[in-house]
C-alpha atoms as a PDB file:
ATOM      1  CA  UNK A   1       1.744  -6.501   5.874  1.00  0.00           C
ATOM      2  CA  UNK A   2      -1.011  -8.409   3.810  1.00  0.00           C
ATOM      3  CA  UNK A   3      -0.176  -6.986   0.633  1.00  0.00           C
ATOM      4  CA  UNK A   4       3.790  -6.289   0.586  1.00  0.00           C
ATOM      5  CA  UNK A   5       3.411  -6.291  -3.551  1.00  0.00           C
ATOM      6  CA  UNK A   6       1.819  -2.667  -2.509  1.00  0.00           C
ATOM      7  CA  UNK A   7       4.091  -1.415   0.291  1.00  0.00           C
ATOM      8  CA  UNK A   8       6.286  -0.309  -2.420  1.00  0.00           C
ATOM      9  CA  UNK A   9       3.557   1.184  -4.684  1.00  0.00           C
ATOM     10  CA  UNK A  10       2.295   2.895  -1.845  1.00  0.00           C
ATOM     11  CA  UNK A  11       2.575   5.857  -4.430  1.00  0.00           C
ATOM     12  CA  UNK A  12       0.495   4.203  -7.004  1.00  0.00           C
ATOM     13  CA  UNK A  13      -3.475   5.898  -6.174  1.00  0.00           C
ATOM     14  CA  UNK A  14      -4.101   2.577  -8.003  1.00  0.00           C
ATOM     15  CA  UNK A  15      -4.829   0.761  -4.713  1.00  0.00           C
ATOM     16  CA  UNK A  16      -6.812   3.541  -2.298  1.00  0.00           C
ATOM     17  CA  UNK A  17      -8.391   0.527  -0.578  1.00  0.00           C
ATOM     18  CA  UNK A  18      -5.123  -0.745   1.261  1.00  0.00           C
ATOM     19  CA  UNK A  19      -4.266   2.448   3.659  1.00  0.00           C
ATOM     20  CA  UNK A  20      -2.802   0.022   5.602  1.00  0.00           C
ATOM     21  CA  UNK A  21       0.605  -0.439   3.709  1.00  0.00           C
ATOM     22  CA  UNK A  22       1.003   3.196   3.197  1.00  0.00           C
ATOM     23  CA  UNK A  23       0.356   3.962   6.789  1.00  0.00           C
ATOM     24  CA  UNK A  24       3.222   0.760   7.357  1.00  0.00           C
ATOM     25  CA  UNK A  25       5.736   2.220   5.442  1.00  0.00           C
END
């Protein structure tokens, strides 16, 4: 949960470098 901003733009292939939230959500 580091960058929450992103766990809803886990769609966006603007952030590749944060798997993390899109493996969280």
């Amino acid at each position: 949960p580091t960058v929450p901003t992103f766990t809803r733009k886990e769609r966006s292939p603007s952030r590749p470098a944060v798997p993390t939230a899109t493996a969280h959500y």
